[in-house]
C-alpha atoms as a PDB file:
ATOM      1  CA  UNK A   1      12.136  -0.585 -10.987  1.00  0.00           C
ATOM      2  CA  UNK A   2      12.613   2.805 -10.174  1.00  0.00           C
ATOM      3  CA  UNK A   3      14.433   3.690  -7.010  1.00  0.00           C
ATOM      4  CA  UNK A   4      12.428   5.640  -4.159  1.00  0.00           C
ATOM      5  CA  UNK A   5      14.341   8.901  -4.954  1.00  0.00           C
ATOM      6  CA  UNK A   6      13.585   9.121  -8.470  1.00  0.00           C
ATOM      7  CA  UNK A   7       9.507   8.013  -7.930  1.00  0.00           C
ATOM      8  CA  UNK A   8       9.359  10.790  -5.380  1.00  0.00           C
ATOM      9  CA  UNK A   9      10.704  13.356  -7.743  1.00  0.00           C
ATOM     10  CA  UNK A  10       9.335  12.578 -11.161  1.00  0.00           C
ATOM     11  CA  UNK A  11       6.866  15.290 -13.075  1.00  0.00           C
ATOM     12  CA  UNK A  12       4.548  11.861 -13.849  1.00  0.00           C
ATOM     13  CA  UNK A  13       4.130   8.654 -12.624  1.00  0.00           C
ATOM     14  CA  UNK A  14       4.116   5.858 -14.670  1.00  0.00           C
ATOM     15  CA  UNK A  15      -0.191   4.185 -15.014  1.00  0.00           C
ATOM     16  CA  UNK A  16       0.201   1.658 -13.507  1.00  0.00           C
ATOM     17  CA  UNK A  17       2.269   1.618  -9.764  1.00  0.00           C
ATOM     18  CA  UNK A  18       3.930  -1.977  -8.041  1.00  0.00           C
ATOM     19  CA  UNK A  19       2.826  -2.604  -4.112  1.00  0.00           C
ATOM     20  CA  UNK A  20       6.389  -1.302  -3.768  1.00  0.00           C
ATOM     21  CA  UNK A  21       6.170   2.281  -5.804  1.00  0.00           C
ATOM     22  CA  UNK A  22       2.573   2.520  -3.949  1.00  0.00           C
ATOM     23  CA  UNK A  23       4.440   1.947  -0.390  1.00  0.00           C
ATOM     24  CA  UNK A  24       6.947   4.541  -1.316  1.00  0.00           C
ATOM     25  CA  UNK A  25       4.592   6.978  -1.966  1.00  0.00           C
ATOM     26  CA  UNK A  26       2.133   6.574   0.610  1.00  0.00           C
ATOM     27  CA  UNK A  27       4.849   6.486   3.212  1.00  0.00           C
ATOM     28  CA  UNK A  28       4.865   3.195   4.606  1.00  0.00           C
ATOM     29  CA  UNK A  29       6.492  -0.515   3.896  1.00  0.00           C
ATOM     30  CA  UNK A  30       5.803  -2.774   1.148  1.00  0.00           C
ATOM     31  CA  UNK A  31       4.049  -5.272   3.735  1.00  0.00           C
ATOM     32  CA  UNK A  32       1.967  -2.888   4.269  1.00  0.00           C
ATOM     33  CA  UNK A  33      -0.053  -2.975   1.300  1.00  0.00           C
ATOM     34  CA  UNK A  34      -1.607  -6.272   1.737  1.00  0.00           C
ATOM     35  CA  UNK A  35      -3.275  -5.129   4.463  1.00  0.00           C
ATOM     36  CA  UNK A  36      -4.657  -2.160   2.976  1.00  0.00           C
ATOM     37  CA  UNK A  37      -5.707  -4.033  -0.262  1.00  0.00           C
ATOM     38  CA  UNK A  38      -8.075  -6.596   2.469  1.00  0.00           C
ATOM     39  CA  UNK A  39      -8.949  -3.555   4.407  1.00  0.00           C
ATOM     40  CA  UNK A  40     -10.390  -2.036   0.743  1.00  0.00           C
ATOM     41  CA  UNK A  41      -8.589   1.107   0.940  1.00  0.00           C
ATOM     42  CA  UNK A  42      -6.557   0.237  -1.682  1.00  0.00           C
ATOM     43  CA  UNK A  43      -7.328  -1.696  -5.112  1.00  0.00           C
ATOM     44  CA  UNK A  44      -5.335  -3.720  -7.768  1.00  0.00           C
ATOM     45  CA  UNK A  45      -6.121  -3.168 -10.968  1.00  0.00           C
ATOM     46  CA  UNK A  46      -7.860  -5.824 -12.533  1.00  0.00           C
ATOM     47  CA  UNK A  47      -8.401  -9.251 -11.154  1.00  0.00           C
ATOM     48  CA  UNK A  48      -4.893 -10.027 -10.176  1.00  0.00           C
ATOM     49  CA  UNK A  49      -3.821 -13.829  -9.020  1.00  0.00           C
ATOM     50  CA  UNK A  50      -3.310 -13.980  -5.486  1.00  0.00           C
ATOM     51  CA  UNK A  51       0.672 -14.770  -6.093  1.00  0.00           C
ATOM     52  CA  UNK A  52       0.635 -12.749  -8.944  1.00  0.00           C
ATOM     53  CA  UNK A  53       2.151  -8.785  -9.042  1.00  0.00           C
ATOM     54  CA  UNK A  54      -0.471  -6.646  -8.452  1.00  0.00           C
ATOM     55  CA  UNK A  55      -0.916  -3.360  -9.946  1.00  0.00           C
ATOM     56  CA  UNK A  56      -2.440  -0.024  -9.001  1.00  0.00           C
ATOM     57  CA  UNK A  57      -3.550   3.001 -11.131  1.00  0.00           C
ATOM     58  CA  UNK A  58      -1.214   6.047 -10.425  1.00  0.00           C
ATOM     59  CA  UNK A  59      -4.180   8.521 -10.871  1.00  0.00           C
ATOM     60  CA  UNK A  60      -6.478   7.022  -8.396  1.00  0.00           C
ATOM     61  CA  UNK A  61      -4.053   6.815  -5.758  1.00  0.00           C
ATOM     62  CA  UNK A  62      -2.976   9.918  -6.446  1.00  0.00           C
ATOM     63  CA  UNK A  63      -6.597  11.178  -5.568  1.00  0.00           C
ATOM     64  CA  UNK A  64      -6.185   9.159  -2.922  1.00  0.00           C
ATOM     65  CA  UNK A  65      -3.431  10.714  -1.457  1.00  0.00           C
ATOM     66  CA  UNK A  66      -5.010  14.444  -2.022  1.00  0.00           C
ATOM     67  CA  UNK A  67      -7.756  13.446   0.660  1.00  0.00           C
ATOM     68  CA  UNK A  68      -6.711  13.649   4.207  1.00  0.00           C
ATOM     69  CA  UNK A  69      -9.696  11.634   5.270  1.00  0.00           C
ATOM     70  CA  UNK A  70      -8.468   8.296   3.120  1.00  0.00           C
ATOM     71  CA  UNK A  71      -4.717   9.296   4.599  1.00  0.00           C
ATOM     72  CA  UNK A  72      -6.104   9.024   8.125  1.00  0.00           C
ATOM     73  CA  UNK A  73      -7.600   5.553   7.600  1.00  0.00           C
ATOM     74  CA  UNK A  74      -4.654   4.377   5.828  1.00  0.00           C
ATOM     75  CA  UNK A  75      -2.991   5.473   9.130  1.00  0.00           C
ATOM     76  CA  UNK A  76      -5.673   4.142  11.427  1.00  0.00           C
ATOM     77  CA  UNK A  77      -5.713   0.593   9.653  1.00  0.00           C
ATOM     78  CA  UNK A  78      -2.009   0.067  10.144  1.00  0.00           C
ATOM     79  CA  UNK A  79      -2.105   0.924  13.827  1.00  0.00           C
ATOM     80  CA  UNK A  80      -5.165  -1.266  14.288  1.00  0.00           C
ATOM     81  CA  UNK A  81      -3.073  -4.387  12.361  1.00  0.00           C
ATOM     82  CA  UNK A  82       0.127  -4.067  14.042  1.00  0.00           C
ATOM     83  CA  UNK A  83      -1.073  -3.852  17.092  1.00  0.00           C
ATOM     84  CA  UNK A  84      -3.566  -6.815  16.817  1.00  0.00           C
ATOM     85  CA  UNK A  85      -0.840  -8.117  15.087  1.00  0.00           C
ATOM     86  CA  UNK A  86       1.647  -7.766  18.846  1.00  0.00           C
ATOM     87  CA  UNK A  87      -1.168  -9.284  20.727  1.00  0.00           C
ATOM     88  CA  UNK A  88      -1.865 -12.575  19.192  1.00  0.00           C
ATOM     89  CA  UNK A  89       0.153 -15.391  20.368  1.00  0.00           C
ATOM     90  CA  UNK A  90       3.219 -16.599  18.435  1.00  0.00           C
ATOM     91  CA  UNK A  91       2.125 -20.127  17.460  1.00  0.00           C
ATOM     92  CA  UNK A  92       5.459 -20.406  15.658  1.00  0.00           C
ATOM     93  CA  UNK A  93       7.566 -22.338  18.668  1.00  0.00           C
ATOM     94  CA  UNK A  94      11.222 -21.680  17.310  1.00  0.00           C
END
């Protein structure tokens, strides 16, 4: 897998994209991506497994990325998640 550095600075990117290359480029965390894939602002190519790898299509995110619109939902969706996320109650008594 290619590091961050060389994704950000290649003339191409490879068809197909990991959750992790798709992170890197849309400037947030690998984590992330699940919750943009249920929030449908993102989609895996094909009908992926559930613990399978998904993929997504360089060229659609890439149009993606060109719209400031889908960038400030991407943005908005996160805030909304990790700060629901804060406010529910740990139910994991460690």
């Amino acid at each position: 897998m290619p590091n961050m550095e060389f994704l950000l600075n290649c003339r191409r990117l490879p068809s197909r994209l990991t959750a992790e290359q798709v992170a890197v480029l849309v400037g947030c965390q690998p984590h992330d991506i699940p919750v943009l894939v249920r929030a449908k602002l993102l989609k895996p190519l094909g009908d992926p497994a559930p613990n399978s790898t998904k993929w997504f299509a360089a060229s659609e995110l890439e149009s993606k990325l060109a719209d400031e619109k889908w960038v400030g939902r991407v943005t908005a969706k996160l805030y909304e998640y990790w700060r629901e996320s804060k406010a529910r109650p740990n139910t994991n008594p460690t």
